[in-house]
C-alpha atoms as a PDB file:
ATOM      1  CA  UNK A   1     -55.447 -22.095  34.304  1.00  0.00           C
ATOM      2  CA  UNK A   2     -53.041 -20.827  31.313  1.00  0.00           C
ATOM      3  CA  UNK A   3     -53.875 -22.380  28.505  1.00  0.00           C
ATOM      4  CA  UNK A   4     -51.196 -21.998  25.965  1.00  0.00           C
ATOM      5  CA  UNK A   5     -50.573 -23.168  22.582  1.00  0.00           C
ATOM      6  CA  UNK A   6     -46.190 -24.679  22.903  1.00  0.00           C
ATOM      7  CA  UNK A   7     -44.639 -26.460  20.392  1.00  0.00           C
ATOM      8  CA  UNK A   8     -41.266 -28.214  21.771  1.00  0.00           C
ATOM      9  CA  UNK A   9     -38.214 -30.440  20.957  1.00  0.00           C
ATOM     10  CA  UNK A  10     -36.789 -32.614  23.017  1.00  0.00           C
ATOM     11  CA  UNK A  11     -33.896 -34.869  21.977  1.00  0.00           C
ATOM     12  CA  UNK A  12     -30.974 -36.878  23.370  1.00  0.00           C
ATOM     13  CA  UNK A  13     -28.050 -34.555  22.215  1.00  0.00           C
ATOM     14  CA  UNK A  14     -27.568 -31.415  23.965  1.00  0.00           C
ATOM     15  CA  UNK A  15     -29.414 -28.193  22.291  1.00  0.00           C
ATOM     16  CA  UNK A  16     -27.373 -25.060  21.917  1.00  0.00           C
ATOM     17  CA  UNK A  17     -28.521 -22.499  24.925  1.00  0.00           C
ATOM     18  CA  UNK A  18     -30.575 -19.497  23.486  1.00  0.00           C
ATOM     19  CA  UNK A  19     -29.895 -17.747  26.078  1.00  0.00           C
ATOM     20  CA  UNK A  20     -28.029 -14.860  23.661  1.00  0.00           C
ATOM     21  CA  UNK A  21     -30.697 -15.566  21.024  1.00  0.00           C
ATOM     22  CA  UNK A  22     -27.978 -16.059  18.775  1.00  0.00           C
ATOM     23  CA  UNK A  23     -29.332 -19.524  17.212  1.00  0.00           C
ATOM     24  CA  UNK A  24     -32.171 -20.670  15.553  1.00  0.00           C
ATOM     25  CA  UNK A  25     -33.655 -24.239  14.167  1.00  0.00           C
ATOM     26  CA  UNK A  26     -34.958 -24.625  10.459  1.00  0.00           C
ATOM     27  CA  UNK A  27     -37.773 -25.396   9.456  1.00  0.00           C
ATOM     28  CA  UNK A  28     -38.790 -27.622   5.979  1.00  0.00           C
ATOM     29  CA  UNK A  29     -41.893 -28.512   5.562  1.00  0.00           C
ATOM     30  CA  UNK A  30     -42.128 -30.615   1.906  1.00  0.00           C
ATOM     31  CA  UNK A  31     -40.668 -28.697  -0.756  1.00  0.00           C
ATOM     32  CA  UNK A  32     -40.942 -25.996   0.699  1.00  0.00           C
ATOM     33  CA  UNK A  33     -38.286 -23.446   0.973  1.00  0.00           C
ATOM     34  CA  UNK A  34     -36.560 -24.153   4.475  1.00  0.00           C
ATOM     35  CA  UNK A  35     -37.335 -21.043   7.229  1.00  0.00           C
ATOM     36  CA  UNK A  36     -35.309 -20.148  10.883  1.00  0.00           C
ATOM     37  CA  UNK A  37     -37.425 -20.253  13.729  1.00  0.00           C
ATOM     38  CA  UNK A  38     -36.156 -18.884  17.001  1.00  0.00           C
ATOM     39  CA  UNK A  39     -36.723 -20.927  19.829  1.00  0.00           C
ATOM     40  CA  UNK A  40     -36.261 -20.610  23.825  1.00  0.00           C
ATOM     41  CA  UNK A  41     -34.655 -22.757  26.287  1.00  0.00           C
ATOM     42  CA  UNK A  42     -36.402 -25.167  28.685  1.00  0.00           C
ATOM     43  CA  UNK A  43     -36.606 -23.176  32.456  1.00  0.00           C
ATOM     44  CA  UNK A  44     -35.055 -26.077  33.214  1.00  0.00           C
ATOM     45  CA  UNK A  45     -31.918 -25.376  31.661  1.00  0.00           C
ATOM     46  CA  UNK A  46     -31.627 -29.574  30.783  1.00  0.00           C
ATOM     47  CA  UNK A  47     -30.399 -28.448  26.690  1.00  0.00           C
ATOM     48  CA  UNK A  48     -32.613 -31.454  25.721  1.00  0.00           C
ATOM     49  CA  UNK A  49     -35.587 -29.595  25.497  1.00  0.00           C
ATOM     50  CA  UNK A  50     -36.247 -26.146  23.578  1.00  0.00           C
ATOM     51  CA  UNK A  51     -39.618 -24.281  22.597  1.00  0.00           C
ATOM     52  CA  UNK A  52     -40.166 -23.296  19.114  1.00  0.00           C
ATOM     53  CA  UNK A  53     -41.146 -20.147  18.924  1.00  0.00           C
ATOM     54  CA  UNK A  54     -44.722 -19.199  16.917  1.00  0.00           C
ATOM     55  CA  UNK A  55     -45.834 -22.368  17.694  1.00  0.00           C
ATOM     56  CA  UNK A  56     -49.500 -21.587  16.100  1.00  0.00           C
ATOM     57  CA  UNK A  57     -47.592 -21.159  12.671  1.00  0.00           C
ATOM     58  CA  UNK A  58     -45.621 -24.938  13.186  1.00  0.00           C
ATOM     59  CA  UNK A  59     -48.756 -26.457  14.038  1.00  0.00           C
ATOM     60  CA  UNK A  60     -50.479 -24.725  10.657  1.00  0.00           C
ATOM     61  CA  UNK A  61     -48.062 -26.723   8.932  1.00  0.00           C
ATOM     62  CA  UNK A  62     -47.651 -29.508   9.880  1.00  0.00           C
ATOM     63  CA  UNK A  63     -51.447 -29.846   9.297  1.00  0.00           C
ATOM     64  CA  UNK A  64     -50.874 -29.165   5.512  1.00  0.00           C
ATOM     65  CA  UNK A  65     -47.965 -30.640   4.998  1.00  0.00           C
ATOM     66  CA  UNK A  66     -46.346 -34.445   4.353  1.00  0.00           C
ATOM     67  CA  UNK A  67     -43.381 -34.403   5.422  1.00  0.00           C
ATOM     68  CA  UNK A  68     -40.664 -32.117   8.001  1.00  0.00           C
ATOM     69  CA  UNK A  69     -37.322 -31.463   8.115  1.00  0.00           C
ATOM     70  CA  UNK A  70     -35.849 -30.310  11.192  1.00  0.00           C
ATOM     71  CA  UNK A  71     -32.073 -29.268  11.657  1.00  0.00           C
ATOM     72  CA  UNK A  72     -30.935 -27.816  15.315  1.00  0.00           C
ATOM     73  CA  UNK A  73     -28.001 -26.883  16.727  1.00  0.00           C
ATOM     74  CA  UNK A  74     -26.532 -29.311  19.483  1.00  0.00           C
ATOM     75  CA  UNK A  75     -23.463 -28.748  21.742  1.00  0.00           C
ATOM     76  CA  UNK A  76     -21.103 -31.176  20.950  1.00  0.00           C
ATOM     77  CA  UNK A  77     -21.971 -32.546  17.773  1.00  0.00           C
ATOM     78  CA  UNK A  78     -22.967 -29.454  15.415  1.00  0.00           C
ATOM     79  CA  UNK A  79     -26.073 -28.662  13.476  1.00  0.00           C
ATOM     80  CA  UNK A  80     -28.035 -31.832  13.168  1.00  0.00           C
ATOM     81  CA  UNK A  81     -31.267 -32.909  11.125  1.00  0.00           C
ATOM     82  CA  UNK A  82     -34.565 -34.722  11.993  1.00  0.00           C
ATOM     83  CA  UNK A  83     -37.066 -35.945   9.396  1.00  0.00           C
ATOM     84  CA  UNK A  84     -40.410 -36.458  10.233  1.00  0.00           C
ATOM     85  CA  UNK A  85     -43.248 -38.590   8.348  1.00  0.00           C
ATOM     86  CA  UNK A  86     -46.554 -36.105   8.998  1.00  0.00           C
ATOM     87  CA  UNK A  87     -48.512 -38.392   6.837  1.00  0.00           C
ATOM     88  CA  UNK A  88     -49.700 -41.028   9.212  1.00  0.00           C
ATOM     89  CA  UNK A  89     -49.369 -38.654  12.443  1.00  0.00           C
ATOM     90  CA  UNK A  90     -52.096 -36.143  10.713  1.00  0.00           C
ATOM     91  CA  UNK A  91     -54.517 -38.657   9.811  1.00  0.00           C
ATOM     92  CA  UNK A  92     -54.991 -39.930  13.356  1.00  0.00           C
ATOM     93  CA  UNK A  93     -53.754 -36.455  15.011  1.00  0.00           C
ATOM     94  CA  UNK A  94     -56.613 -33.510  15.854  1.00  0.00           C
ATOM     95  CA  UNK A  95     -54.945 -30.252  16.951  1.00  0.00           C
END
């Protein structure tokens, strides 16, 4: 059994391919200064799923933090953004 630590996205517009490792998703966390992340394709290949890379890092976060700000490139309808409330999730969420 592999046990490994992923953190994905998954959403209903088509995600860029990675496959040239030529795009990358930022990260906000707060008020925090927003960071790229690199990320990798689903084996898949459905675009509506990518995995963040340094997924231990994300998940760091998000414990410590309020609030997340997500922007990803999509196919057909450029870069778009995501906010999350962490609030709520990481008072009933253990990692």
């Amino acid at each position: 059994l592999n046990k490994k630590t992923e953190v994905l996205l998954s959403s209903n517009y088509l995600f860029r391919s990675n496959l040239g490792d030529n795009f990358r998703v930022r990260l906000k966390f707060d008020d925090s200064k927003p960071y790229s992340n690199g990320y990798n394709d689903s084996n898949s290949l459905d675009q509506e799923t990518i995995f963040l890379r340094h997924p231990q890092k994300i998940i760091n976060l998000i414990k410590d933090s309020e609030s997340l700000v997500i922007e990803y490139p999509s196919i057909t309808n450029g870069n778009l953004r995501a906010l999350f409330s962490l609030h709520d999730y990481n008072s009933v969420c253990k990692f």
